[in-house]
C-alpha atoms as a PDB file:
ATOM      1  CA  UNK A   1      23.459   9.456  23.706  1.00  0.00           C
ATOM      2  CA  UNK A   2      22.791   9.573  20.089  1.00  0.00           C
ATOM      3  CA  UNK A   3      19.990  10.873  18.238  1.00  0.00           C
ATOM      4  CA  UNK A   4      17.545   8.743  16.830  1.00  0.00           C
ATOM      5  CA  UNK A   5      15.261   8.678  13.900  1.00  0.00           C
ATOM      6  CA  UNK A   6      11.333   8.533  14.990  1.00  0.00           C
ATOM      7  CA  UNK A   7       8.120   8.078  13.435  1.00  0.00           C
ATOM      8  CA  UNK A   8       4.814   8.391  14.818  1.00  0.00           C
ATOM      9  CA  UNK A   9       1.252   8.168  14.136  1.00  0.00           C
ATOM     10  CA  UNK A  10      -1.669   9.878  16.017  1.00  0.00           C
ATOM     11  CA  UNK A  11      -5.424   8.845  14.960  1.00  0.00           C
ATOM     12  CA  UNK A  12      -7.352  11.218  16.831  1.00  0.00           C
ATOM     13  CA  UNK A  13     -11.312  12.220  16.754  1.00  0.00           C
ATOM     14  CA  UNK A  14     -11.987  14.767  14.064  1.00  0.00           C
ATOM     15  CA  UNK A  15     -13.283  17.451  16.675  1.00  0.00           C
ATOM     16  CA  UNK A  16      -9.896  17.740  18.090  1.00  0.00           C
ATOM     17  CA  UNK A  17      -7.431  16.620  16.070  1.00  0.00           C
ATOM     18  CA  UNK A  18      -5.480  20.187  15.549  1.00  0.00           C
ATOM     19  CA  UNK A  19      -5.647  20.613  19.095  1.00  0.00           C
ATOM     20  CA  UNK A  20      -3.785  17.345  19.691  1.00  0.00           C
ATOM     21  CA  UNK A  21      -1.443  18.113  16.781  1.00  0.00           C
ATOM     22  CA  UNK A  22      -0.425  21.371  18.407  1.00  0.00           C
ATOM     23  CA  UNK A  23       0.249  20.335  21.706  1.00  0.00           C
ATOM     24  CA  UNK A  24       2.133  17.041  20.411  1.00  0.00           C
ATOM     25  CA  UNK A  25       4.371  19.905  18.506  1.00  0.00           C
ATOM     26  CA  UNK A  26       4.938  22.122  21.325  1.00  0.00           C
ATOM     27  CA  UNK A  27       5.859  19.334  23.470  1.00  0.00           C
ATOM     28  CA  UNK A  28       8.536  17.947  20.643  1.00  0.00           C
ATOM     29  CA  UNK A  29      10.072  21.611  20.506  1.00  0.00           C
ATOM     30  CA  UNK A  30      10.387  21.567  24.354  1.00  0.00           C
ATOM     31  CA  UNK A  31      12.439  17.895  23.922  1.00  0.00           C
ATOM     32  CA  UNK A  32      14.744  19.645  21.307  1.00  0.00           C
ATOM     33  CA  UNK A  33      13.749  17.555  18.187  1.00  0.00           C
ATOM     34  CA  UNK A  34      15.086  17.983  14.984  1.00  0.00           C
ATOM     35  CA  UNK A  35      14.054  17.791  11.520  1.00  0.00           C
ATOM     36  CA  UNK A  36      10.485  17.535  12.383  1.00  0.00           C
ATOM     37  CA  UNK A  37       7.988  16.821   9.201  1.00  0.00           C
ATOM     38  CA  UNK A  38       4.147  16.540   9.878  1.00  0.00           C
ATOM     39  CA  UNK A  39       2.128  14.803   7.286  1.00  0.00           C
ATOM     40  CA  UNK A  40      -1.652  14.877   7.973  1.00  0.00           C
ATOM     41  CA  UNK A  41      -3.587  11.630   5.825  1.00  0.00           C
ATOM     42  CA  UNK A  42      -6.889  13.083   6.389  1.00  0.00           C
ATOM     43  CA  UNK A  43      -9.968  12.087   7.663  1.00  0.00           C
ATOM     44  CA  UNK A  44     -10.685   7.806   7.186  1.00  0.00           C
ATOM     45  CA  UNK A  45     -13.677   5.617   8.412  1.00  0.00           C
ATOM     46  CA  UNK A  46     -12.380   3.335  10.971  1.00  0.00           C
ATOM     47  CA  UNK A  47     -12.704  -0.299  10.295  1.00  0.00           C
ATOM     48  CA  UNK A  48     -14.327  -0.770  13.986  1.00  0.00           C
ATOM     49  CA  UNK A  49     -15.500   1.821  16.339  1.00  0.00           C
ATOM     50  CA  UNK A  50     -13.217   3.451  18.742  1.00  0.00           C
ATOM     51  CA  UNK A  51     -14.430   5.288  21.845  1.00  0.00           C
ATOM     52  CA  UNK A  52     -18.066   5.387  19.842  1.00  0.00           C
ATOM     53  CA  UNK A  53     -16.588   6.891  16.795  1.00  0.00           C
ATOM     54  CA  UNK A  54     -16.764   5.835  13.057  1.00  0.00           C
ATOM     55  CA  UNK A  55     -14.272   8.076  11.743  1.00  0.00           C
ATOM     56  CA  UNK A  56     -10.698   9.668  12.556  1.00  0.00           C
ATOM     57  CA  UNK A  57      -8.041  12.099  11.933  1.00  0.00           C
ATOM     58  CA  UNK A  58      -5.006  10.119  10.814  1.00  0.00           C
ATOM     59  CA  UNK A  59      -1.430  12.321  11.231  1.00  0.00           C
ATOM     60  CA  UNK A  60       2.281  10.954  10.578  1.00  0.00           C
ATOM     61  CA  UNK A  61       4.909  13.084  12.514  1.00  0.00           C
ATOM     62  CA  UNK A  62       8.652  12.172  11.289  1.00  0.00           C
ATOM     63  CA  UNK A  63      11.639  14.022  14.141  1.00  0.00           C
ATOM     64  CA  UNK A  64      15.167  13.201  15.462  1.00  0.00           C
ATOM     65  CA  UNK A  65      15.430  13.323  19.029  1.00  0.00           C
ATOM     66  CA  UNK A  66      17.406  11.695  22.009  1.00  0.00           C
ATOM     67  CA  UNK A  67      16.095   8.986  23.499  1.00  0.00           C
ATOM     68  CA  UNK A  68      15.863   9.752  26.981  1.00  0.00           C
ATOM     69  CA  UNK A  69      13.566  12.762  25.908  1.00  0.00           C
ATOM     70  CA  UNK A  70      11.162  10.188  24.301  1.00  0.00           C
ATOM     71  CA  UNK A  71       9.712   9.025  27.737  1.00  0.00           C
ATOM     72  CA  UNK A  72       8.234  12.798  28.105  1.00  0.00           C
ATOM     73  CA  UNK A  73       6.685  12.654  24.900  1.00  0.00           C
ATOM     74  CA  UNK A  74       5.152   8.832  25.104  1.00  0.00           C
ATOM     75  CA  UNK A  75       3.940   9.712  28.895  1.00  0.00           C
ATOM     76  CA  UNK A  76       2.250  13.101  27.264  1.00  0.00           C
ATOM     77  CA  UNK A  77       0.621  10.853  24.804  1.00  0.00           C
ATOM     78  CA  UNK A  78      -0.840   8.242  26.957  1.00  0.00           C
ATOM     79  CA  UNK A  79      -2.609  10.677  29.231  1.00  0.00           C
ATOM     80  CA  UNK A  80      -3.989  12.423  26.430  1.00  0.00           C
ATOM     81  CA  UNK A  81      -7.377  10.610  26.460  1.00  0.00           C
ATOM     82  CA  UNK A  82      -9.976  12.755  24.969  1.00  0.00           C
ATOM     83  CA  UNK A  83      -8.748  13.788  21.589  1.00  0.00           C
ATOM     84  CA  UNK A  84      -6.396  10.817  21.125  1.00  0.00           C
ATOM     85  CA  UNK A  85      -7.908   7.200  20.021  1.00  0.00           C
ATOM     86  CA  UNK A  86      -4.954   5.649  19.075  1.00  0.00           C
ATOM     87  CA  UNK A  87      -0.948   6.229  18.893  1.00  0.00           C
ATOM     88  CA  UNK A  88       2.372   4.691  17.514  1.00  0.00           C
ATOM     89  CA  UNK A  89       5.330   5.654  18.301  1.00  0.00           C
ATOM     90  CA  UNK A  90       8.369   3.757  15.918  1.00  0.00           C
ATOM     91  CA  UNK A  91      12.318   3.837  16.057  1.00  0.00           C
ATOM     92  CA  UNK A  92      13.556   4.455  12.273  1.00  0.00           C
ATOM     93  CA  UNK A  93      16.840   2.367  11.665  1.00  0.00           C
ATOM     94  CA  UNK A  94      19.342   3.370   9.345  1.00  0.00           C
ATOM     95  CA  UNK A  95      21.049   0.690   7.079  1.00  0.00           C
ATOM     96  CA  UNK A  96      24.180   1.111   5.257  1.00  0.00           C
ATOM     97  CA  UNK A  97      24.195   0.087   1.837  1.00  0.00           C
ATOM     98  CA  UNK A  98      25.720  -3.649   1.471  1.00  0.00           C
ATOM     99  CA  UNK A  99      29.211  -3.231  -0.294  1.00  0.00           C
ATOM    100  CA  UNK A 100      28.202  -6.480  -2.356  1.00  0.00           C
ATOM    101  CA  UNK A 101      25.142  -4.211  -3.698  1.00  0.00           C
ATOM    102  CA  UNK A 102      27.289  -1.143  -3.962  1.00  0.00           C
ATOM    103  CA  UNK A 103      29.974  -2.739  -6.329  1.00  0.00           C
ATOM    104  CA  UNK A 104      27.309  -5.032  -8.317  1.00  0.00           C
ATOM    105  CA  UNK A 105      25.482  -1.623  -8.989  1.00  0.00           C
ATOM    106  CA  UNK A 106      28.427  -0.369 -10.171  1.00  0.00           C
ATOM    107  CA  UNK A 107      29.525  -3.301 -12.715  1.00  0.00           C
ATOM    108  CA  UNK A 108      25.667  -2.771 -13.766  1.00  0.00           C
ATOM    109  CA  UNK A 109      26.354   0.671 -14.479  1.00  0.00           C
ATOM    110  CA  UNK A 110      29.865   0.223 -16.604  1.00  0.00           C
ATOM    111  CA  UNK A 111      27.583  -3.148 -18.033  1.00  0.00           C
ATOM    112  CA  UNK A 112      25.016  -0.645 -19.359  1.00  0.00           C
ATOM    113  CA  UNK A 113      27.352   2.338 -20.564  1.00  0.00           C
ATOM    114  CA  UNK A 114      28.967  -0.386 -22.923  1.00  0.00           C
ATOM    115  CA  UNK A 115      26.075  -1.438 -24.565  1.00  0.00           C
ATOM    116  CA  UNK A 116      25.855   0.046 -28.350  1.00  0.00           C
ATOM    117  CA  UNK A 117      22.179   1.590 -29.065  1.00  0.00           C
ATOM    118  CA  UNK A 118      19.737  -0.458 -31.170  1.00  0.00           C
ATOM    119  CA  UNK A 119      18.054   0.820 -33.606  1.00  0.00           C
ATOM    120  CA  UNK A 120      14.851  -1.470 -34.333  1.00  0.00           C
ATOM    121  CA  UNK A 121      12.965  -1.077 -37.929  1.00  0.00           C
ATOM    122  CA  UNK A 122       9.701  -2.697 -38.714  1.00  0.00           C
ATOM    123  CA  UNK A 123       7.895  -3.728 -41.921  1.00  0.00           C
ATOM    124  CA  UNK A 124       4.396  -3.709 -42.227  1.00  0.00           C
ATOM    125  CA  UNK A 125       3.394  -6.491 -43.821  1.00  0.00           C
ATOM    126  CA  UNK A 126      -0.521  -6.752 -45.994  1.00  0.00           C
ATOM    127  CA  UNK A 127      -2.578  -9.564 -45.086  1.00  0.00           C
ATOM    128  CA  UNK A 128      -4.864 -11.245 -47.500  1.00  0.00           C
ATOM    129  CA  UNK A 129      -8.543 -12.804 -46.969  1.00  0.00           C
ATOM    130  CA  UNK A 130      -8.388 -16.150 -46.493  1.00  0.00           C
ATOM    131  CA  UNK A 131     -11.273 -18.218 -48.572  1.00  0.00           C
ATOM    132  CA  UNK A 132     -14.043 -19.141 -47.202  1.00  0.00           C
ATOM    133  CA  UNK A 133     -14.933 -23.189 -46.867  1.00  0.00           C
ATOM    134  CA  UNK A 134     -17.865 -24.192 -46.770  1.00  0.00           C
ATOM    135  CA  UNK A 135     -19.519 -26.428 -43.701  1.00  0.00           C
ATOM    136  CA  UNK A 136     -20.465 -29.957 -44.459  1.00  0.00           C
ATOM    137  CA  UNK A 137     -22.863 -32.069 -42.088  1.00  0.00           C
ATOM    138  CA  UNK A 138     -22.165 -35.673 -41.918  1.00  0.00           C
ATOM    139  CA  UNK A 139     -24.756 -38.300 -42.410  1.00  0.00           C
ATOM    140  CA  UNK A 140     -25.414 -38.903 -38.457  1.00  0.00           C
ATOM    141  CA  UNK A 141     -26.187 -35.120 -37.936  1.00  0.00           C
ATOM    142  CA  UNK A 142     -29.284 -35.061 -40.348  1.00  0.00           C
ATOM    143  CA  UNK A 143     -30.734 -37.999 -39.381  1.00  0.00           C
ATOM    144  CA  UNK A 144     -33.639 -37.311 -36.915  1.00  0.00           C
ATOM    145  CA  UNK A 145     -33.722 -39.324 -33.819  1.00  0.00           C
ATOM    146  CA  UNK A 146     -36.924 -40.249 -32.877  1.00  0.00           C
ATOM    147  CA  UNK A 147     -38.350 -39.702 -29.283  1.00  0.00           C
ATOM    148  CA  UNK A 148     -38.630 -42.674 -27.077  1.00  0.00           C
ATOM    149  CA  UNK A 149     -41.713 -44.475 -25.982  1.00  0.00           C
ATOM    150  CA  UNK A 150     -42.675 -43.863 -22.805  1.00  0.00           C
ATOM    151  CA  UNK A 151     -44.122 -46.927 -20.949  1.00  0.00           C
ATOM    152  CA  UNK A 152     -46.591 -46.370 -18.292  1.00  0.00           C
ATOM    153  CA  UNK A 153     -46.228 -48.359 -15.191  1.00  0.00           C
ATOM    154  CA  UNK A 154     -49.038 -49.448 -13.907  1.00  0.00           C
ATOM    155  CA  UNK A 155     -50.290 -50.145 -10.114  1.00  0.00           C
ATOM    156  CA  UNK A 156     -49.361 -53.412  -8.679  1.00  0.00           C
END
């Protein structure tokens, strides 16, 4: 079998979150993972509550293990009820690079080595007041409009 790229993330209450951490750890040292990187986010609020709680422990553990050693860890996790809320567990692929984007990254490179350098000069250039006009009101706009009349109606 080959080994595979993981990634998974624990939320777990706040009370008992390095707890969790450790034993997830010691079980992923048992199953002979490699490369393992822990990267702890921190306390968040949760966006609903979870088992009555508000806020959580958020963790991101990144390893390489076989796959058949998986099942030991995913069975660990889902019997781990009171510190854990919530868990992900994620298969990392690897892509090789396209050879189409490998050569057009490398015509971009000769592209950009050819390219003389610029040399850009600017002037500054004064700006003078411009003169002022003066506003003139037409006819219609000084002419007062007189109210209207208003008519009573009477009672029929």
């Amino acid at each position: 079998m080959d080994i595979t790229k993981y990634e998974l993330m624990l939320v777990s209450k706040i009370s008992g979150s390095e707890g969790l951490l450790s034993r997830v750890e010691k079980v992923l040292k048992d199953a002979k993972a490699e490369n393992l990187k822990v990267d702890k986010l921190g306390k968040k609020q949760l966006a609903y509550p979870i088992k009555k709680q508000t806020e959580a422990d958020y963790c991101v553990l990144n390893f390489e293990v076989l796959g058949s050693e998986v099942k030991t860890l995913s069975d660990m996790l889902r019997l781990e009820q009171e510190d854990l809320l919530r868990h992900l567990l994620l298969t990392q692929k690897t892509r090789k690079p396209s050879k189409r984007k490998v050569s057009a990254k490398i015509v971009e490179e000769k592209i950009e080595e050819n390219k003389p350098k610029v040399t850009v000069v600017t002037k500054k250039v004064e700006v003078t007041a411009a003169p002022k006009v003066k506003e003139v009101k037409s006819p219609k706009a000084t002419k007062e409009k007189k109210p209207a009349k208003k008519v009573a109606k009477g009672k029929k």
